[in-house]
Protein backbone atom coordinates (compact mmCIF):
# COMPACT_ATOMS: atom_id res chain seq x y z
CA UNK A 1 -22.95 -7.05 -7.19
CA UNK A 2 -19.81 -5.56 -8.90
CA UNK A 3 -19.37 -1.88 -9.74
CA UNK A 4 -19.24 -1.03 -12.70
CA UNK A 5 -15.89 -0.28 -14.08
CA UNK A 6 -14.27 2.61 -16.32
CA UNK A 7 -14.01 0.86 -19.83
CA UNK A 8 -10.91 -1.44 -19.83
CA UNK A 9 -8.98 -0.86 -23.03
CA UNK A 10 -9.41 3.05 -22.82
CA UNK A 11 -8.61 3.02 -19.20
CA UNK A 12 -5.11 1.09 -20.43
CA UNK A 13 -4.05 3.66 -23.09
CA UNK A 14 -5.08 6.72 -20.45
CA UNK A 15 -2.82 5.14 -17.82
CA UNK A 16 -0.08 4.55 -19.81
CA UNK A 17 -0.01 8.26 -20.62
CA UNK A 18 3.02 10.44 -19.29
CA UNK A 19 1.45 13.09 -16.93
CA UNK A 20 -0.49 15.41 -18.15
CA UNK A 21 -3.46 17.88 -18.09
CA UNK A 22 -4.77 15.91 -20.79
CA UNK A 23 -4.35 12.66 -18.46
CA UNK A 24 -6.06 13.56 -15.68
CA UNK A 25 -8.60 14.71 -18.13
CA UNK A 26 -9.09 11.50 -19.48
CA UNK A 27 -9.24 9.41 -16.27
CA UNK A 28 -11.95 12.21 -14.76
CA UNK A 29 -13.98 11.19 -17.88
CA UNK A 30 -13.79 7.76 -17.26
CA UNK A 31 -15.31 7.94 -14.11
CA UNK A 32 -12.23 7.97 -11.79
CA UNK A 33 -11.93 10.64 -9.01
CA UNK A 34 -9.21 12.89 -9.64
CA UNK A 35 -8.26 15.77 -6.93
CA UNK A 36 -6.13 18.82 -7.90
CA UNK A 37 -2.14 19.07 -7.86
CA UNK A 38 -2.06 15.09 -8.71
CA UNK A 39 1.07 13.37 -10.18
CA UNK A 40 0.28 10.52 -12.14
CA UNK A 41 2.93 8.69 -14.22
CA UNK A 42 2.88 5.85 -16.91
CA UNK A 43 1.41 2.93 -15.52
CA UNK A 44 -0.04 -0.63 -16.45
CA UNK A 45 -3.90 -0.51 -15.01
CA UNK A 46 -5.38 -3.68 -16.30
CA UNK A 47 -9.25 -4.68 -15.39
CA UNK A 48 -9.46 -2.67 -12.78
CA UNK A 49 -12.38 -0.62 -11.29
CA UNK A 50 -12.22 2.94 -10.54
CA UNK A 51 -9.65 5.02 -8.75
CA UNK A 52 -9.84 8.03 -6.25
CA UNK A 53 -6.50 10.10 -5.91
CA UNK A 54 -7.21 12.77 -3.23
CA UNK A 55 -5.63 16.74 -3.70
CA UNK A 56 -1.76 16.25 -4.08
CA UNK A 57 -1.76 12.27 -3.84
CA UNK A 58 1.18 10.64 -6.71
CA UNK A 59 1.18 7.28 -8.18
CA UNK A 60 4.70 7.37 -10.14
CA UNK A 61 6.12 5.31 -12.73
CA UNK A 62 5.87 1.75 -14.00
CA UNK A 63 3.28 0.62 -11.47
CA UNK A 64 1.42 -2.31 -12.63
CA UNK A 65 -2.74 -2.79 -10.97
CA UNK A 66 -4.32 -5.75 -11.87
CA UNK A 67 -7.85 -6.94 -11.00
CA UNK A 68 -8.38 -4.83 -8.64
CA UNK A 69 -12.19 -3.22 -7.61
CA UNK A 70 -11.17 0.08 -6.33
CA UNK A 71 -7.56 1.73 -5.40
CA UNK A 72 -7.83 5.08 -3.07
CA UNK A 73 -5.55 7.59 -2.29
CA UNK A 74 -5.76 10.49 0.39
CA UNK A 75 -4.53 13.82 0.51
CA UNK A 76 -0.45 13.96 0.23
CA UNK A 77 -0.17 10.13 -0.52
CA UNK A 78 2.23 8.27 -2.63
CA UNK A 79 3.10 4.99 -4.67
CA UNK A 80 6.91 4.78 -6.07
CA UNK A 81 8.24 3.14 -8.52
CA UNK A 82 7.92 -0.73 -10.02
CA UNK A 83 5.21 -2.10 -7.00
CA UNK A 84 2.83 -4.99 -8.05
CA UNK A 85 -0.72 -4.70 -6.86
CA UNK A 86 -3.14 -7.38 -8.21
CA UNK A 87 -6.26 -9.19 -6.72
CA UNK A 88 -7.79 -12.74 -7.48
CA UNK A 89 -11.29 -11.48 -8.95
CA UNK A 90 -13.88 -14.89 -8.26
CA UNK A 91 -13.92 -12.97 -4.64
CA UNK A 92 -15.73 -9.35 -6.28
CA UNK A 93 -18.59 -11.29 -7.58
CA UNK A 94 -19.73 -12.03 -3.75
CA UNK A 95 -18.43 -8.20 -2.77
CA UNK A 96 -17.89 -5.29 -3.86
CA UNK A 97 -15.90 -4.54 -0.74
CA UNK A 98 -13.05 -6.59 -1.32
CA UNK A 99 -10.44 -6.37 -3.85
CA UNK A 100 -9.45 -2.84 -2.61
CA UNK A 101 -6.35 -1.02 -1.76
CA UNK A 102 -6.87 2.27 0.02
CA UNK A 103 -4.07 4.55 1.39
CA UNK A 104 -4.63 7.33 3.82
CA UNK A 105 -3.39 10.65 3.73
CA UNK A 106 -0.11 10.82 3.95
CA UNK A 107 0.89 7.45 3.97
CA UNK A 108 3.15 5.77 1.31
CA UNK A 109 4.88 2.93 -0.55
CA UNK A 110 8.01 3.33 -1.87
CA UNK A 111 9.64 0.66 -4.95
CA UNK A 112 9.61 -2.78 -5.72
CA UNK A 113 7.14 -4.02 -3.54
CA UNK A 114 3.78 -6.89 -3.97
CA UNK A 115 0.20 -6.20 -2.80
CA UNK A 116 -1.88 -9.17 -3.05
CA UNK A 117 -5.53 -6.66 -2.71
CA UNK A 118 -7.95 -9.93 -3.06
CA UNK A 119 -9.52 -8.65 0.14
CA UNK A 120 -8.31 -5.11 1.71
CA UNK A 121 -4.94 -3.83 2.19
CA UNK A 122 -5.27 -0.16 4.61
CA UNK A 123 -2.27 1.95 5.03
CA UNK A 124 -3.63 4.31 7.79
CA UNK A 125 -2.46 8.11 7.87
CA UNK A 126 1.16 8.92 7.72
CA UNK A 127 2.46 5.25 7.57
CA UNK A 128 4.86 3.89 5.03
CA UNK A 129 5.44 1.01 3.30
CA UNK A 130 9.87 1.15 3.32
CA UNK A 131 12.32 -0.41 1.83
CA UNK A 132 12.02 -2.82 -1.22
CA UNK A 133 10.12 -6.17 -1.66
CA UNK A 134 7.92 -6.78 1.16
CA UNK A 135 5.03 -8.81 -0.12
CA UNK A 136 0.92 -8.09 1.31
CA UNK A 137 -0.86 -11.07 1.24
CA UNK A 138 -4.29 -10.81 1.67
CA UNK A 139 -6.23 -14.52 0.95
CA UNK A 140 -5.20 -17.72 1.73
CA UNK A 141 -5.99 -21.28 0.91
CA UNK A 142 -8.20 -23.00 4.11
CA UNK A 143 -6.54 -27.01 3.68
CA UNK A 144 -8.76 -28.04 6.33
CA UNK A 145 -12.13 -26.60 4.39
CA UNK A 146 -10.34 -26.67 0.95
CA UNK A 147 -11.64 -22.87 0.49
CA UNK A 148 -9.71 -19.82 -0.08
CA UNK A 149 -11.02 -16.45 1.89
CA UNK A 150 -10.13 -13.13 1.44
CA UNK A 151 -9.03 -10.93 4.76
CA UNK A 152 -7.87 -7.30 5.62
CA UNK A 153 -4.47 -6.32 6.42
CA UNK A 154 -3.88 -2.93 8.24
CA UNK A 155 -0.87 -0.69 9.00
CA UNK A 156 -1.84 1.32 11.52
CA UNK A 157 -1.30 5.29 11.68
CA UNK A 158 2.29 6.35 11.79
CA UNK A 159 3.77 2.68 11.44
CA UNK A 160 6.09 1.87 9.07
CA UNK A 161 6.99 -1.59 7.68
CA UNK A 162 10.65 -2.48 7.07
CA UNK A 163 12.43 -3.78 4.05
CA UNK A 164 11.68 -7.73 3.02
CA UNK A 165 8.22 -8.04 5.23
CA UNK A 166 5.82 -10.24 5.20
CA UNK A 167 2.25 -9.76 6.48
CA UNK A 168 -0.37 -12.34 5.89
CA UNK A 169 -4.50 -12.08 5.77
CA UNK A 170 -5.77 -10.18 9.32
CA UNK A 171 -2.45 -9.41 10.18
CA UNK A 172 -1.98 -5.60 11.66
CA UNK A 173 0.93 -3.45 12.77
CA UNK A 174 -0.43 -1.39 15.50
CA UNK A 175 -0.02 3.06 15.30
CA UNK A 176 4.00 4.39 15.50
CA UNK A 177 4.67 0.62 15.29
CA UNK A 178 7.93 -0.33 13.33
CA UNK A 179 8.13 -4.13 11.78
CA UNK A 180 11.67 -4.77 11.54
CA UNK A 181 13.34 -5.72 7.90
CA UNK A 182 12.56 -9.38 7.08
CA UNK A 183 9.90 -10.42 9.80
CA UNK A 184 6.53 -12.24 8.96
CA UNK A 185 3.27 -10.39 10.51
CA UNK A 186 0.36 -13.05 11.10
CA UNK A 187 -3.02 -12.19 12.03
CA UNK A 188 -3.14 -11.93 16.12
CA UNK A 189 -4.76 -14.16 18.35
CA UNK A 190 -8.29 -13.91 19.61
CA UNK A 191 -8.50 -11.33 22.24
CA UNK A 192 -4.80 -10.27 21.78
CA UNK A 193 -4.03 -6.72 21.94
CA UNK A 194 -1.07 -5.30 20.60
CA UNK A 195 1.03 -2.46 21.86
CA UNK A 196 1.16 1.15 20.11
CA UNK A 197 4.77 2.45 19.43
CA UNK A 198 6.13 -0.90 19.45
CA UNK A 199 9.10 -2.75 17.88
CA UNK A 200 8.11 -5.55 16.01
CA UNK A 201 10.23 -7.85 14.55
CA UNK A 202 11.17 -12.05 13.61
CA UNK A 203 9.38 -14.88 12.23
CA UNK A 204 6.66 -14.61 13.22
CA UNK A 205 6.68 -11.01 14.23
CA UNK A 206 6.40 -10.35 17.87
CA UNK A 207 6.63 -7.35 20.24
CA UNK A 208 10.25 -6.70 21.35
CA UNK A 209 10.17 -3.33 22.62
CA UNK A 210 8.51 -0.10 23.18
CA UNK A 211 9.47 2.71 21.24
CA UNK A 212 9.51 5.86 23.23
CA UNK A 213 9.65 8.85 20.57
CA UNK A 214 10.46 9.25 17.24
CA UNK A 215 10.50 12.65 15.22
CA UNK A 216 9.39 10.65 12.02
CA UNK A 217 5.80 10.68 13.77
CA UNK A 218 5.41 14.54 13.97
CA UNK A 219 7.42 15.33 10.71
CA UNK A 220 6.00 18.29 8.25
CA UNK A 221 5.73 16.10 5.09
CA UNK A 222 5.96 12.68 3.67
CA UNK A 223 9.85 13.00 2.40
CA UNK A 224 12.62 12.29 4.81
CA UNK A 225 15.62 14.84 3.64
CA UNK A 226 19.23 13.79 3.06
CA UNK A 227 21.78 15.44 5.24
CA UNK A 228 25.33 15.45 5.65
CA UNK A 229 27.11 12.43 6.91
CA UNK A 230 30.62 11.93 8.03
CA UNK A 231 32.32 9.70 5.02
CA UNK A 232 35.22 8.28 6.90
CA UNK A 233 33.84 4.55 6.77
CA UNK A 234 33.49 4.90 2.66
CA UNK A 235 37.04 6.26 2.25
CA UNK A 236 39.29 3.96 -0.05
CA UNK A 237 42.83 3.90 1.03
């Protein structure tokens, strides 16, 4: 049976707040689980069930949720700016387990990017979602059955998926795994294993390479710093 759900209309004035004392205030008493030093900016939550933001986790600006049952965030984690999460909702009155996006600690999403959350979308610990516009899609019409099912799609710890992705229901991207910009992650075969701290990349993804280190893995926090660059390739003559 379906949870039930913080009340709709006051849940879409409290999200739409700037961020505030009085905010978090407001979404605690609506029966959403709200951890201390949390950012959470003006966004569009509409008919969705409750969230869980973990000690120092940040949703941002101009979000839009739709539909979904349940959106949690760990410890550290982050959603930018402008992503689209939604889920088709005739699959929550079979489960209460679907319809779910849950990030792990550390792990974020940056701008611009679509989660389709009909079934389950995990980002594991310290993974990213990069770039802009890759698109999550987690149901998909059977033509041979004439059913659609819902499916899970899992980043695995440490991975990070590039710019203009695509990853389809039961697809995965295996731990310090990096899906190169513009490639198409399916669901693996039966009885396939996939490598750890691989490059993954083309249409549809496959393993190219094995990445051998990467300091990104072991970093101290979530943001990558700017540093300073030699500008001779942007000088105008």
């Amino acid at each position: 049976m379906p949870e039930r759900r913080p009340n709709k209309w006051l849940s879409l004035f409290a999200w739409l707040l700037p961020n505030s004392r009085f905010k978090l205030w407001a979404l605690r008493a609506l029966g959403n689980e709200i951890g201390d030093g949390v950012v959470l900016g003006p966004n569009l939550v509409v008919g969705c069930g409750s969230f869980k933001v973990a000690d120092g986790g940040a949703i941002l600006y101009f979000n839009i949720f739709r539909g979904l049952s349940h959106v949690d965030l760990g410890p550290k984690s982050q959603i930018g700016y402008f992503n689209y999460f939604t889920s088709a909702p005739d699959y929550q009155q079979f489960s209460s387990w679907v319809g779910r996006m849950i990030i792990r600690e550390g792990a974020f999403v940056t701008n611009r990017h679509y989660f389709d959350c009909s079934g389950q979308i995990i980002l594991e610990a310290y993974s990213a979602v990069a770039g802009l516009r890759s698109i999550f899609q987690s149901h998909e019409l059977d033509l041979a059955e004439n059913v659609t099912e819902p499916g899970r799609i899992v980043v695995g710890s440490k991975a990070v998926v590039s710019t203009g992705c695509i990853l389809l229901k039961d697809s995965y991207l295996p731990a310090k795994s990096l899906l190169a910009a513009g490639s198409v992650m399916l669901r693996p075969k039966i009885g396939a294993e996939l490598p750890e701290s691989g490059l993954y990349g083309g249409s549809p993804a496959r393993f190219i390479k094995e990445r051998d280190r990467s300091d990104w893995w072991d970093r101290p926090d979530i943001h990558t710093p700017v540093v300073a660059f030699d500008d001779t390739k942007f000088r105008l003559e």
